[in-house]
C-alpha atoms as a PDB file:
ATOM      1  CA  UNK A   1      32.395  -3.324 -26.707  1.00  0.00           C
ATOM      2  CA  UNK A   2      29.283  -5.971 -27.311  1.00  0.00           C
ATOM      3  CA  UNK A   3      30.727  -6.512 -30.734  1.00  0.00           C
ATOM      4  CA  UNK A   4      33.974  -7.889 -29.237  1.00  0.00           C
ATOM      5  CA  UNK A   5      32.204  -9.897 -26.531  1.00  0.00           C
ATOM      6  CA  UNK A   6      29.652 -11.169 -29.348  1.00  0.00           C
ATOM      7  CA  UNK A   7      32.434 -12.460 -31.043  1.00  0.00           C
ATOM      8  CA  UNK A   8      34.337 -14.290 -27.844  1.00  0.00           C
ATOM      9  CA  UNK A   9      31.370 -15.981 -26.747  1.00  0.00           C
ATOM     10  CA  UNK A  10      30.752 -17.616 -30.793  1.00  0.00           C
ATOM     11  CA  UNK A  11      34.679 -18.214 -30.204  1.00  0.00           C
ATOM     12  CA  UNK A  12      33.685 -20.507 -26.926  1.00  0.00           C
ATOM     13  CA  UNK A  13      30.708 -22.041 -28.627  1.00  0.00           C
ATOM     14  CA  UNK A  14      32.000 -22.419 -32.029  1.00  0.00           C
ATOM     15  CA  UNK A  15      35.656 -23.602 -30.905  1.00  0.00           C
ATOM     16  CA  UNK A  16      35.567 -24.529 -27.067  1.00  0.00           C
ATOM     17  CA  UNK A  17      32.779 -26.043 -27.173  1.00  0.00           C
ATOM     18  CA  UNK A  18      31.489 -24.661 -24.043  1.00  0.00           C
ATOM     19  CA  UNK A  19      28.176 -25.204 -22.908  1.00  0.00           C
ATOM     20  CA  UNK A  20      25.399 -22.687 -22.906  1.00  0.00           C
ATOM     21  CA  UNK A  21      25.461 -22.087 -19.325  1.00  0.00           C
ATOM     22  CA  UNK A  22      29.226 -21.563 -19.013  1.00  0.00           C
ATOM     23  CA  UNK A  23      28.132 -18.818 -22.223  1.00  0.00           C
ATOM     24  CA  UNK A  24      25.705 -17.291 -20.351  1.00  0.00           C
ATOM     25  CA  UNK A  25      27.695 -16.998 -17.639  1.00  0.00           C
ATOM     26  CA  UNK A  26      30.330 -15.240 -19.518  1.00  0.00           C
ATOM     27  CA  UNK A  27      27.940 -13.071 -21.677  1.00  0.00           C
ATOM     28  CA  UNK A  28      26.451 -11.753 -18.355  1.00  0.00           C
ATOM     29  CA  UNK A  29      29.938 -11.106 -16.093  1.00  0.00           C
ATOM     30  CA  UNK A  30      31.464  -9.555 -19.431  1.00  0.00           C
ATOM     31  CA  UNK A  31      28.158  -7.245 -20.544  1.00  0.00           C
ATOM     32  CA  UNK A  32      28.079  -6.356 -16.702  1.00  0.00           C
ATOM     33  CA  UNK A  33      31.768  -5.213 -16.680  1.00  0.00           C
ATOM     34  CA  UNK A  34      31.293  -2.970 -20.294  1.00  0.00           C
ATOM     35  CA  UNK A  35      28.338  -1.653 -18.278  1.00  0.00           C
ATOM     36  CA  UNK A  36      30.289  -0.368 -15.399  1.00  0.00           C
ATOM     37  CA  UNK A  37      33.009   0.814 -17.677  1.00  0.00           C
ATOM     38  CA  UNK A  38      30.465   2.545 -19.844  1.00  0.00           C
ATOM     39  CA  UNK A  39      29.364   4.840 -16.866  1.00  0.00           C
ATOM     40  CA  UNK A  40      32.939   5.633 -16.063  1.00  0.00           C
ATOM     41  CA  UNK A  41      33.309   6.883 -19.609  1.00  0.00           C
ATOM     42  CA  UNK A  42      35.171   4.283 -21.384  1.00  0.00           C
ATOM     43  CA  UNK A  43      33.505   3.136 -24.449  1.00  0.00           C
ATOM     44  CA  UNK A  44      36.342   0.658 -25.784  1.00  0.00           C
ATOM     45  CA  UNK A  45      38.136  -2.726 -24.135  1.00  0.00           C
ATOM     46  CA  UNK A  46      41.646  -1.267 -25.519  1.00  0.00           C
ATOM     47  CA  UNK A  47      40.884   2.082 -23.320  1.00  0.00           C
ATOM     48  CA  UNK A  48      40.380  -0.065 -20.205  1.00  0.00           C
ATOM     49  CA  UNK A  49      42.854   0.117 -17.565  1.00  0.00           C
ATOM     50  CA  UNK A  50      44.330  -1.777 -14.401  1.00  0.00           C
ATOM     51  CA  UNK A  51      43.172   1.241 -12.142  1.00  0.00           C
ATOM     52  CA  UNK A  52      39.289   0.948 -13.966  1.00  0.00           C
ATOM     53  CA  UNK A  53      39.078  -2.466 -13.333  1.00  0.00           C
ATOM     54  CA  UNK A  54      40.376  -1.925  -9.618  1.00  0.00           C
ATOM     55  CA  UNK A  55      37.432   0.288  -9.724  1.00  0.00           C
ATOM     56  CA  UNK A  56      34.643  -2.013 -10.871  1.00  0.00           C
ATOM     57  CA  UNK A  57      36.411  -4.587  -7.913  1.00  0.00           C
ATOM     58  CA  UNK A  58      35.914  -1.724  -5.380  1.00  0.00           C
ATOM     59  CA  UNK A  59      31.792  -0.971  -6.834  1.00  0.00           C
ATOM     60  CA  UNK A  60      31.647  -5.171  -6.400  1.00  0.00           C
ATOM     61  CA  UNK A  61      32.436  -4.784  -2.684  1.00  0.00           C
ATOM     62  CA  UNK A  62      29.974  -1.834  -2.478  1.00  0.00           C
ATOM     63  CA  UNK A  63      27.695  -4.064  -3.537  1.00  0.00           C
ATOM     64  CA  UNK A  64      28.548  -6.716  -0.997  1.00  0.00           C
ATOM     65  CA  UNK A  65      29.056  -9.485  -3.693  1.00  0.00           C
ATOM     66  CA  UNK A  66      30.865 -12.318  -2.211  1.00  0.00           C
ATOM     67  CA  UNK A  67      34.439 -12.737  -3.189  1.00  0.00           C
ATOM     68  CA  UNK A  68      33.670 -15.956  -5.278  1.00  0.00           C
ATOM     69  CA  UNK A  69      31.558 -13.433  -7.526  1.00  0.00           C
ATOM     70  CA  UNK A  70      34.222 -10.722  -7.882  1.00  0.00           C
ATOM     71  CA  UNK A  71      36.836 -13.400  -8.600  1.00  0.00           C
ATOM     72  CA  UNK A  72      34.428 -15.251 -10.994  1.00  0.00           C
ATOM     73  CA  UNK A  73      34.296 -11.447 -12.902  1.00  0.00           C
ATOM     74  CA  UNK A  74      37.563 -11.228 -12.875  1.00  0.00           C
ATOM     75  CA  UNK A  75      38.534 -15.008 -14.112  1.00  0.00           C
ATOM     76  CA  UNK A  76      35.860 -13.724 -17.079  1.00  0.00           C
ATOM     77  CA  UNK A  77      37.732 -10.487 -17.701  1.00  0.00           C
ATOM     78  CA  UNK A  78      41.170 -12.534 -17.371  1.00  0.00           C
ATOM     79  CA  UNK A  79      40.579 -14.927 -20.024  1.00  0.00           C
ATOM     80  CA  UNK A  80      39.037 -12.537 -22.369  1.00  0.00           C
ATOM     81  CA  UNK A  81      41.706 -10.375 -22.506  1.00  0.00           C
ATOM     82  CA  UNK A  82      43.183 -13.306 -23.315  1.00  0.00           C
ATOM     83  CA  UNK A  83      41.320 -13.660 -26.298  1.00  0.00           C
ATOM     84  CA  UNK A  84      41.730 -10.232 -27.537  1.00  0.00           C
ATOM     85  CA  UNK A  85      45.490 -10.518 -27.587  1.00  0.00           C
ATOM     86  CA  UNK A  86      45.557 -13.598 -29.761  1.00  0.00           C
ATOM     87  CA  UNK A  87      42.261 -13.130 -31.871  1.00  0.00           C
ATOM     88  CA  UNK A  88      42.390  -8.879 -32.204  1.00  0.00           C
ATOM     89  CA  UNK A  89      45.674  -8.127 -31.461  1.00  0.00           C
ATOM     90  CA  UNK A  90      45.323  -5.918 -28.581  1.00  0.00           C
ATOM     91  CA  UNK A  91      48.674  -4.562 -27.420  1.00  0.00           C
ATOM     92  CA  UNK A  92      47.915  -4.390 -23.509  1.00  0.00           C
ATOM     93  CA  UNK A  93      46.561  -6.488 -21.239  1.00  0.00           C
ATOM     94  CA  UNK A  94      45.576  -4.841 -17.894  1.00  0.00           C
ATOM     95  CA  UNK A  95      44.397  -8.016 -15.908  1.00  0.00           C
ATOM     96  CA  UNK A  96      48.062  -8.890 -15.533  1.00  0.00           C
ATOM     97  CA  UNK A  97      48.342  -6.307 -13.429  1.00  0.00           C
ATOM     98  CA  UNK A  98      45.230  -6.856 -11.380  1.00  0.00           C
ATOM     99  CA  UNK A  99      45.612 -10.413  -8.917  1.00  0.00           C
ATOM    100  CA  UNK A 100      41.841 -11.987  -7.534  1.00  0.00           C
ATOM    101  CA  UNK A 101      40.573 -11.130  -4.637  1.00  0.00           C
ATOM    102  CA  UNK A 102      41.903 -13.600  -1.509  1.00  0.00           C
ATOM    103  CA  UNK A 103      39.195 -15.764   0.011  1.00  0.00           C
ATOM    104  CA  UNK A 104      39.217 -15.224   3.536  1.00  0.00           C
ATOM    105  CA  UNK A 105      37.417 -18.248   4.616  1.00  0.00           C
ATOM    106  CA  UNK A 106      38.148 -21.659   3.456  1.00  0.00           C
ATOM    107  CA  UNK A 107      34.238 -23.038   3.064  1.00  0.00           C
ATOM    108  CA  UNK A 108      34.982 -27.245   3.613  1.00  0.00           C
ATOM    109  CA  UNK A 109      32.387 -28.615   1.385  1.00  0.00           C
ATOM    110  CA  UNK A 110      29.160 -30.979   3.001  1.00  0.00           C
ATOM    111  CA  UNK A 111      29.655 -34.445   2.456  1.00  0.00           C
ATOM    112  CA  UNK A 112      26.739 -36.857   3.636  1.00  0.00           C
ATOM    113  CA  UNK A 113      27.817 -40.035   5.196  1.00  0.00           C
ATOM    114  CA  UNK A 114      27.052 -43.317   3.701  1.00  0.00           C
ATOM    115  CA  UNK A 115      24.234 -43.838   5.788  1.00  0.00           C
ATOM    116  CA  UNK A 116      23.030 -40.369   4.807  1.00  0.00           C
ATOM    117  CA  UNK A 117      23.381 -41.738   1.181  1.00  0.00           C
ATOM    118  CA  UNK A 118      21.760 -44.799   2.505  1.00  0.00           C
ATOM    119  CA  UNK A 119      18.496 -42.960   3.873  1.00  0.00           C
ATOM    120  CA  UNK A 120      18.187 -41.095   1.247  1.00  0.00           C
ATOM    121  CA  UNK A 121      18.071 -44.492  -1.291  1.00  0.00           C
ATOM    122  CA  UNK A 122      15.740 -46.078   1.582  1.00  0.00           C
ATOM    123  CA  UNK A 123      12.618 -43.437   1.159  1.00  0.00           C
ATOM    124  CA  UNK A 124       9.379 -44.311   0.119  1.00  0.00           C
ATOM    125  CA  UNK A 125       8.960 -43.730  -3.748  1.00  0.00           C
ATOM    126  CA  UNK A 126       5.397 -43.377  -3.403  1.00  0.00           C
ATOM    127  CA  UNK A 127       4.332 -42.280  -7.371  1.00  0.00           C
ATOM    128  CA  UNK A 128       6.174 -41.470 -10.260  1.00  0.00           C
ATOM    129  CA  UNK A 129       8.260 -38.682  -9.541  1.00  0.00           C
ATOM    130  CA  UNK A 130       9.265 -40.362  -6.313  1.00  0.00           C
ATOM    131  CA  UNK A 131      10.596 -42.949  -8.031  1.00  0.00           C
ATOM    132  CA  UNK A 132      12.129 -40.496 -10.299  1.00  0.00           C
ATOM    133  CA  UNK A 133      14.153 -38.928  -8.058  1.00  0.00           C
ATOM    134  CA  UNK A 134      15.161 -42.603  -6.497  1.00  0.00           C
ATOM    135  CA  UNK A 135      16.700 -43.266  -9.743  1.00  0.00           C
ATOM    136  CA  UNK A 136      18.115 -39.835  -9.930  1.00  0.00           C
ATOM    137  CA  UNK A 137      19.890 -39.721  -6.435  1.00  0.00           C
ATOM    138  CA  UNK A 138      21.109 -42.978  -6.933  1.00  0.00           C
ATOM    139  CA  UNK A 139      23.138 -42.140 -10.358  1.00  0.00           C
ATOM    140  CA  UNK A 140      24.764 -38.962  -8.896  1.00  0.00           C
ATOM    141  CA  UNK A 141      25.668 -40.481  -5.667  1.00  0.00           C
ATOM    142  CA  UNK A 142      27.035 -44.043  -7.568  1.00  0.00           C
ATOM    143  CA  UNK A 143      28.456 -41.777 -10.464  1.00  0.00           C
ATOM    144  CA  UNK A 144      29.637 -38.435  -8.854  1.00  0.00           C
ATOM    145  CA  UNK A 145      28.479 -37.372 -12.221  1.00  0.00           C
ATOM    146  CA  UNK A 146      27.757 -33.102 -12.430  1.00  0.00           C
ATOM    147  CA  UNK A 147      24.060 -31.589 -12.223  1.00  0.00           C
ATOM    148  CA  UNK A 148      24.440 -30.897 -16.119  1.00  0.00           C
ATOM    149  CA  UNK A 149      25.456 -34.133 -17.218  1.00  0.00           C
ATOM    150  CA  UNK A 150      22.217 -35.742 -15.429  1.00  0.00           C
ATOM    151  CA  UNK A 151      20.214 -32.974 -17.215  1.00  0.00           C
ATOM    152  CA  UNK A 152      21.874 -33.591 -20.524  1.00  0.00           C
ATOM    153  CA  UNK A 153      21.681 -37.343 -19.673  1.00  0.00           C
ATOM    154  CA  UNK A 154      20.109 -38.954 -23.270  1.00  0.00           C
ATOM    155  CA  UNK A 155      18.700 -41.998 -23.711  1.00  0.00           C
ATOM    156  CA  UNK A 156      21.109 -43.342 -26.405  1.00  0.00           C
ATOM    157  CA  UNK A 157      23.947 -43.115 -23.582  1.00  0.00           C
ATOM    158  CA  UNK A 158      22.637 -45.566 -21.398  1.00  0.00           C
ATOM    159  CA  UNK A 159      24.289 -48.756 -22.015  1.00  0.00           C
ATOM    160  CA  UNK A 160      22.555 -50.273 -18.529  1.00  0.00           C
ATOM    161  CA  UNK A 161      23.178 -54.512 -20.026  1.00  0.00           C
ATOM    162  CA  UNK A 162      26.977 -53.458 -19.347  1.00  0.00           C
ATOM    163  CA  UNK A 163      26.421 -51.333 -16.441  1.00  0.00           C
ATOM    164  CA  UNK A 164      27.960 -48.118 -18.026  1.00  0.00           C
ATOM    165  CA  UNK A 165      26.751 -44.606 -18.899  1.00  0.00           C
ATOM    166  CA  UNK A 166      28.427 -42.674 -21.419  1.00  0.00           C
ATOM    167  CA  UNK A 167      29.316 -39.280 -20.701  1.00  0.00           C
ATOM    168  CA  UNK A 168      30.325 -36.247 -23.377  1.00  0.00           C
ATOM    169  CA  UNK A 169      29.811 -35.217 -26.440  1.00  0.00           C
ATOM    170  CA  UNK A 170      31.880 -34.718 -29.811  1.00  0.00           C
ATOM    171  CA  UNK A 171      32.914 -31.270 -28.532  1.00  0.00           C
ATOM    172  CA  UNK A 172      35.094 -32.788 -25.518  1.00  0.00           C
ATOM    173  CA  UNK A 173      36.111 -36.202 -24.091  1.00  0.00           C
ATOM    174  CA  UNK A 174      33.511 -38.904 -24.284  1.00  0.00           C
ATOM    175  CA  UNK A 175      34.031 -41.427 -21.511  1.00  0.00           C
ATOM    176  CA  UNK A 176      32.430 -44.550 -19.914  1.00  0.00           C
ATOM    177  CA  UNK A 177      31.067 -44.417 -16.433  1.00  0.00           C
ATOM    178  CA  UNK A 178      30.518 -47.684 -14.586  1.00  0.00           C
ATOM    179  CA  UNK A 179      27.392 -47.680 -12.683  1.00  0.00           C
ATOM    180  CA  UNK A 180      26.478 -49.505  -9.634  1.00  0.00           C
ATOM    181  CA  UNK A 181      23.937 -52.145  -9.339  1.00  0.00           C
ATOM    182  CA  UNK A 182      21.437 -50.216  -7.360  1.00  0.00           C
ATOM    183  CA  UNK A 183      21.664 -47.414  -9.554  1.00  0.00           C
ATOM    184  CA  UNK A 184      20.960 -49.815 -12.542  1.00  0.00           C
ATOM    185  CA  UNK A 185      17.803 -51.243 -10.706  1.00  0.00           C
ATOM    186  CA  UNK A 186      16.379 -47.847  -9.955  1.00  0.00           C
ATOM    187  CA  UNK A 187      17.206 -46.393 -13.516  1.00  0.00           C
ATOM    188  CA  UNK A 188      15.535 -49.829 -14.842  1.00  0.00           C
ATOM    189  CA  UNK A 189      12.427 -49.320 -12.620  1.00  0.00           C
ATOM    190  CA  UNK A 190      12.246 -45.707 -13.677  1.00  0.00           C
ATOM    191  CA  UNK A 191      12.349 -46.340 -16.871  1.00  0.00           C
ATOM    192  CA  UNK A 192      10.420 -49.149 -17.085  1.00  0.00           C
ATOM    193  CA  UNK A 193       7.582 -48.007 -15.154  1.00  0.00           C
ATOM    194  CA  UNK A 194       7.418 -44.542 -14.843  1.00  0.00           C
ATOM    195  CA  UNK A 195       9.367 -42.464 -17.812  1.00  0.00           C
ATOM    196  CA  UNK A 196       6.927 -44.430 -20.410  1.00  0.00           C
ATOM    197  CA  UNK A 197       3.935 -42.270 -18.841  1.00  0.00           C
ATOM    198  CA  UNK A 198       5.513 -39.033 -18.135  1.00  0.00           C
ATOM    199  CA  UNK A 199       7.426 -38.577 -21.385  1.00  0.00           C
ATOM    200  CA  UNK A 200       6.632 -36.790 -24.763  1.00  0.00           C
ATOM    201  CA  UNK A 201       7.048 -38.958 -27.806  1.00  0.00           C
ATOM    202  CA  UNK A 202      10.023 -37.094 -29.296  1.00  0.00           C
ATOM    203  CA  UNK A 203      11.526 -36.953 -25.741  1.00  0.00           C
ATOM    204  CA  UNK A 204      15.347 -38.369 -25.442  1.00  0.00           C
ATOM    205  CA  UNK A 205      16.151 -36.993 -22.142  1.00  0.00           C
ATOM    206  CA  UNK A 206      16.845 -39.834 -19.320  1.00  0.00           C
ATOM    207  CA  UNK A 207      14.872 -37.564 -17.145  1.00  0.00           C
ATOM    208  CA  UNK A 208      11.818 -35.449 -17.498  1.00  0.00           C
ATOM    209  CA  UNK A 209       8.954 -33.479 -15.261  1.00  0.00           C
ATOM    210  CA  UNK A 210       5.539 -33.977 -14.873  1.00  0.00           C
ATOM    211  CA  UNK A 211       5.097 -32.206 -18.438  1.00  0.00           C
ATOM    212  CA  UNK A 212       7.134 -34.573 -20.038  1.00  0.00           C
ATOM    213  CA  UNK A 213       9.884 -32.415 -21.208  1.00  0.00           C
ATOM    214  CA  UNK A 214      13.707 -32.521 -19.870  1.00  0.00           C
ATOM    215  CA  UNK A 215      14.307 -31.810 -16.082  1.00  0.00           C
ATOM    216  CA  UNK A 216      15.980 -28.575 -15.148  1.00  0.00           C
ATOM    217  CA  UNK A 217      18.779 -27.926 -12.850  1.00  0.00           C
ATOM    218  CA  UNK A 218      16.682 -25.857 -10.977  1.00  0.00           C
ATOM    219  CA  UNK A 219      14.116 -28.821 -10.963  1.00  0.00           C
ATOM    220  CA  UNK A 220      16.465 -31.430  -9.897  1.00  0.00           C
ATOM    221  CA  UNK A 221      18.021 -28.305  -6.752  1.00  0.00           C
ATOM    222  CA  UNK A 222      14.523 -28.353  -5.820  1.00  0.00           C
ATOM    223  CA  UNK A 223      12.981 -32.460  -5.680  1.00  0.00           C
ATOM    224  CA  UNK A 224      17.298 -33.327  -4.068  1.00  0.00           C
ATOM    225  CA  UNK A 225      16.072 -30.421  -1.119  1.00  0.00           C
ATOM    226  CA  UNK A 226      12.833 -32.245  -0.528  1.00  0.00           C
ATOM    227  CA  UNK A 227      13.752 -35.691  -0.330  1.00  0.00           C
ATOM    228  CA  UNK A 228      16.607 -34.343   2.131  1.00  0.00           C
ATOM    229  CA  UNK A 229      14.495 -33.016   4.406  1.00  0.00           C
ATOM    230  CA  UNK A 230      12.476 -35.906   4.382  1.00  0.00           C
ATOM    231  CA  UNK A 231      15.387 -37.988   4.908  1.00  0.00           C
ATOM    232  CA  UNK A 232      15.663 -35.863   7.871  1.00  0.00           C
ATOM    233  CA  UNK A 233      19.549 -34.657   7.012  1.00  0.00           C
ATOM    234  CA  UNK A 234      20.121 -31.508   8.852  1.00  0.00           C
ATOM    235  CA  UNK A 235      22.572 -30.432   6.360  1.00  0.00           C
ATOM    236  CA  UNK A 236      22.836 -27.978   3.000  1.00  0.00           C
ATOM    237  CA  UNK A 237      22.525 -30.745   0.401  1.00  0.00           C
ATOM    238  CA  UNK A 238      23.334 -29.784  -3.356  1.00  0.00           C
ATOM    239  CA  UNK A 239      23.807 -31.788  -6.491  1.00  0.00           C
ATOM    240  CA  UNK A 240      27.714 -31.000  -6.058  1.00  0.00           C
ATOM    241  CA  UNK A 241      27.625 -32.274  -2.405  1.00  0.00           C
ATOM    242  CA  UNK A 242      26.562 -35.791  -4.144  1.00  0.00           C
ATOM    243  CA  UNK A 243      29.345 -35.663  -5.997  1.00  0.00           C
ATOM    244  CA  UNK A 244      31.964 -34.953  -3.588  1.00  0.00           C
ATOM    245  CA  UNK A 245      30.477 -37.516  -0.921  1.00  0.00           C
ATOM    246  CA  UNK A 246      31.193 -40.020  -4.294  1.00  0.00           C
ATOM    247  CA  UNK A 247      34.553 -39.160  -4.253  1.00  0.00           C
ATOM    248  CA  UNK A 248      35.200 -39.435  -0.539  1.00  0.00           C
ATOM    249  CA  UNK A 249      33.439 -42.314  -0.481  1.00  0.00           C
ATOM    250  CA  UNK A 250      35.214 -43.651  -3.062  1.00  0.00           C
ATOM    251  CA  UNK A 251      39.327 -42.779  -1.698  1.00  0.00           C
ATOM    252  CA  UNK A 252      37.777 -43.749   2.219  1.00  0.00           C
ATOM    253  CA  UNK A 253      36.971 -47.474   0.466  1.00  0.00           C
ATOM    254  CA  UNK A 254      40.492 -47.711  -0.792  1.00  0.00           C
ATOM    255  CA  UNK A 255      40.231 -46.254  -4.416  1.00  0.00           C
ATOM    256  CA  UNK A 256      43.096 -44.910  -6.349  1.00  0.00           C
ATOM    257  CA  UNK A 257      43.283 -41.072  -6.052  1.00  0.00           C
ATOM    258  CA  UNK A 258      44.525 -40.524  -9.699  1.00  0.00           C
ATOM    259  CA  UNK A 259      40.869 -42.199 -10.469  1.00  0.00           C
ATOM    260  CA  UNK A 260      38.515 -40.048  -8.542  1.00  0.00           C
ATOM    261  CA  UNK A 261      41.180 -36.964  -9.743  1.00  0.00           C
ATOM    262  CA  UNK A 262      40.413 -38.019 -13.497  1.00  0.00           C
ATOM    263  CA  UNK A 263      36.568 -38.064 -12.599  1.00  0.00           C
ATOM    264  CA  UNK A 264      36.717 -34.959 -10.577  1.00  0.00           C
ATOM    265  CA  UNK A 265      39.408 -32.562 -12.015  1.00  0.00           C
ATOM    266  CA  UNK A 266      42.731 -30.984 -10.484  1.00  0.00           C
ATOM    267  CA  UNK A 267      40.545 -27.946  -8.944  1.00  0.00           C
ATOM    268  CA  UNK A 268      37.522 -30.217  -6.967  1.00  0.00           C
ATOM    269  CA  UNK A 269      40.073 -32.328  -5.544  1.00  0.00           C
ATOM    270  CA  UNK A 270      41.992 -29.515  -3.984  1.00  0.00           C
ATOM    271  CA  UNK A 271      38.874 -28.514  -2.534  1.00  0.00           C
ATOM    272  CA  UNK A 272      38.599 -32.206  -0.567  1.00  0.00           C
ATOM    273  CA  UNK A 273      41.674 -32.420   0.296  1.00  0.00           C
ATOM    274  CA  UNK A 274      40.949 -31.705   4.232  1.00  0.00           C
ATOM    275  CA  UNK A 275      39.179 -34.889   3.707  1.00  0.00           C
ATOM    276  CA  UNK A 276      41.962 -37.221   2.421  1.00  0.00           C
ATOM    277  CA  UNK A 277      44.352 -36.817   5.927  1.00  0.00           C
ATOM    278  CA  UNK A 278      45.563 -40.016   6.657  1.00  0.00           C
ATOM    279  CA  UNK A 279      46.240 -40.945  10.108  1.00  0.00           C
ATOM    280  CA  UNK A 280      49.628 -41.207  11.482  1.00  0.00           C
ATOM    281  CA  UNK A 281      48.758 -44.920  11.346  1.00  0.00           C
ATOM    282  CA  UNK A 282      47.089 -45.139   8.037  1.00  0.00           C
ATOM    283  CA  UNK A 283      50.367 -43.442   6.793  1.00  0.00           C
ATOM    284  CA  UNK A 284      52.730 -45.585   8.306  1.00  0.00           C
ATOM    285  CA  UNK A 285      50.532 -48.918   7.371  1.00  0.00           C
ATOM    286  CA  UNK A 286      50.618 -47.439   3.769  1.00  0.00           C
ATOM    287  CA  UNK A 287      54.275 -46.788   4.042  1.00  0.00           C
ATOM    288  CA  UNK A 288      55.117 -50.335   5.150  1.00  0.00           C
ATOM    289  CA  UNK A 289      52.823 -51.882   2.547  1.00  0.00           C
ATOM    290  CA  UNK A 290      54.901 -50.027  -0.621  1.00  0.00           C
ATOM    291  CA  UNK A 291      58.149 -48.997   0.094  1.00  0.00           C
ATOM    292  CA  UNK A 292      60.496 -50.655  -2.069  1.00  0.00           C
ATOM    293  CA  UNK A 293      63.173 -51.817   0.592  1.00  0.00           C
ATOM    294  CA  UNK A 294      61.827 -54.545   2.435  1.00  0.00           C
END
């Protein structure tokens, strides 16, 4: 079984492009699942039935995983079965048989107000690393952009004299992000004043930590809780809460929702959608402004 899954996840590097995280994410749901089918005493993926993986679902709830987590092991399972049909020629495919796990609640995501956003941008940067994570705070929240693009962020795609950041790689889309003025001052400070004495020499990343090497996700989770609480927000901030308060902020200031769905994807804007109600009066205003029979 960890011959086939060796060979899916080189199929998502090598071909999909995927990044190492999304990998490791699959190498660890998929080597989990073999493990659990292992101890049940099936050694190969073609032995594996509907009623086994059923069984691994019902050892998940044992375990009190969350449904997110059983139906992130079964969206793993799903699309590598997937793979073994069109790659290895397996004959059956048991997931179509098996349908994720309903989420009960519907979790609205945080978004911080503009003057949350605004206190945030107003704190002291007292040092380098406060300024830092000034310039840091200020990209995601003007950008919307994803924890991994900041982390990935190079200095080669920073085209600041324009105002635009380029985002991707020659595995998937490369596109242009426009970037705010305040974001371009804080980036410029940053790196004018601060990167220079943090940095190794053979450093590209935009941002690094106090050893001069790239900033982890886990490093960036960690400095966004601290300047929130300083901030005094009383609410669960995360990198992806920046990113949705973009978007709302964006489509509450009139912007086009096709745009923020291009920037965000099909799936994150479903999840804001109790944000984008209009009013009964918002909807008949918009109404009266474009339909086509005066």
């Amino acid at each position: 079984m960890d011959e086939l899954i060796s060979s899916y996840l080189a199929y998502l590097k090598d071909e999909q492009g995927r990044s190492a995280n999304t990998i490791a994410s699959y190498r660890r749901d998929l080597t989990q699942a073999a493990d659990f089918f292992a101890s049940q005493g099936v050694a190969s993926w073609p032995a594996v039935d509907q009623y086994l993986i059923l069984n691994l679902v019902a050892r998940l709830k044992d375990q009190q995983r969350s449904t997110a987590t059983i139906n992130r092991r079964l969206s793993a399972l799903r699309q590598f079965y997937r793979y073994l049909i069109r790659h290895h020629h397996l004959q059956f495919n048991p997931m179509d048989l098996v349908d994720n796990e309903q989420v009960v609640a519907n979790n609205q995501p945080v978004i911080l107000g503009e003057d949350e956003i605004e206190r945030l941008l107003a704190l002291p940067a007292r040092g380098q690393l406060a300024k830092r994570d000034r310039a840091l705070i200020a990209l995601m929240a003007a950008t919307g952009m994803r924890v991994s693009e900041i982390v990935k962020l190079q200095l080669t795609d920073l085209h600041l004299d324009v105002k635009m950041i380029r985002l991707g790689n020659a595995t998937k889309r490369e596109r242009l992000v426009p970037v705010s003025d305040t974001s371009v001052a804080a980036l410029q400070n940053y790196l004018t004043d601060v990167r220079p004495q943090l940095a190794n020499d053979d450093e590209q990343a935009v941002f690094v930590n106090a050893h001069g090497k790239q900033l982890t996700r886990q490093g960036i989770w960690k400095n966004l809780r601290e300047r929130v609480s300083a901030a005094g927000i009383d609410k669960r901030v995360t990198p992806q809460t920046l990113r949705y308060s973009f978007a709302v902020h964006l489509l509450n200031n009139g912007a086009d929702t096709r745009l923020v769905q291009e920037m965000l994807g099909y799936s994150e804007m479903r999840v804001l959608k109790p944000y984008l109600k209009m009013t009964v009066q918002e909807l008949s205003a918009d109404y009266a402004r474009h339909q086509p029979w005066k």
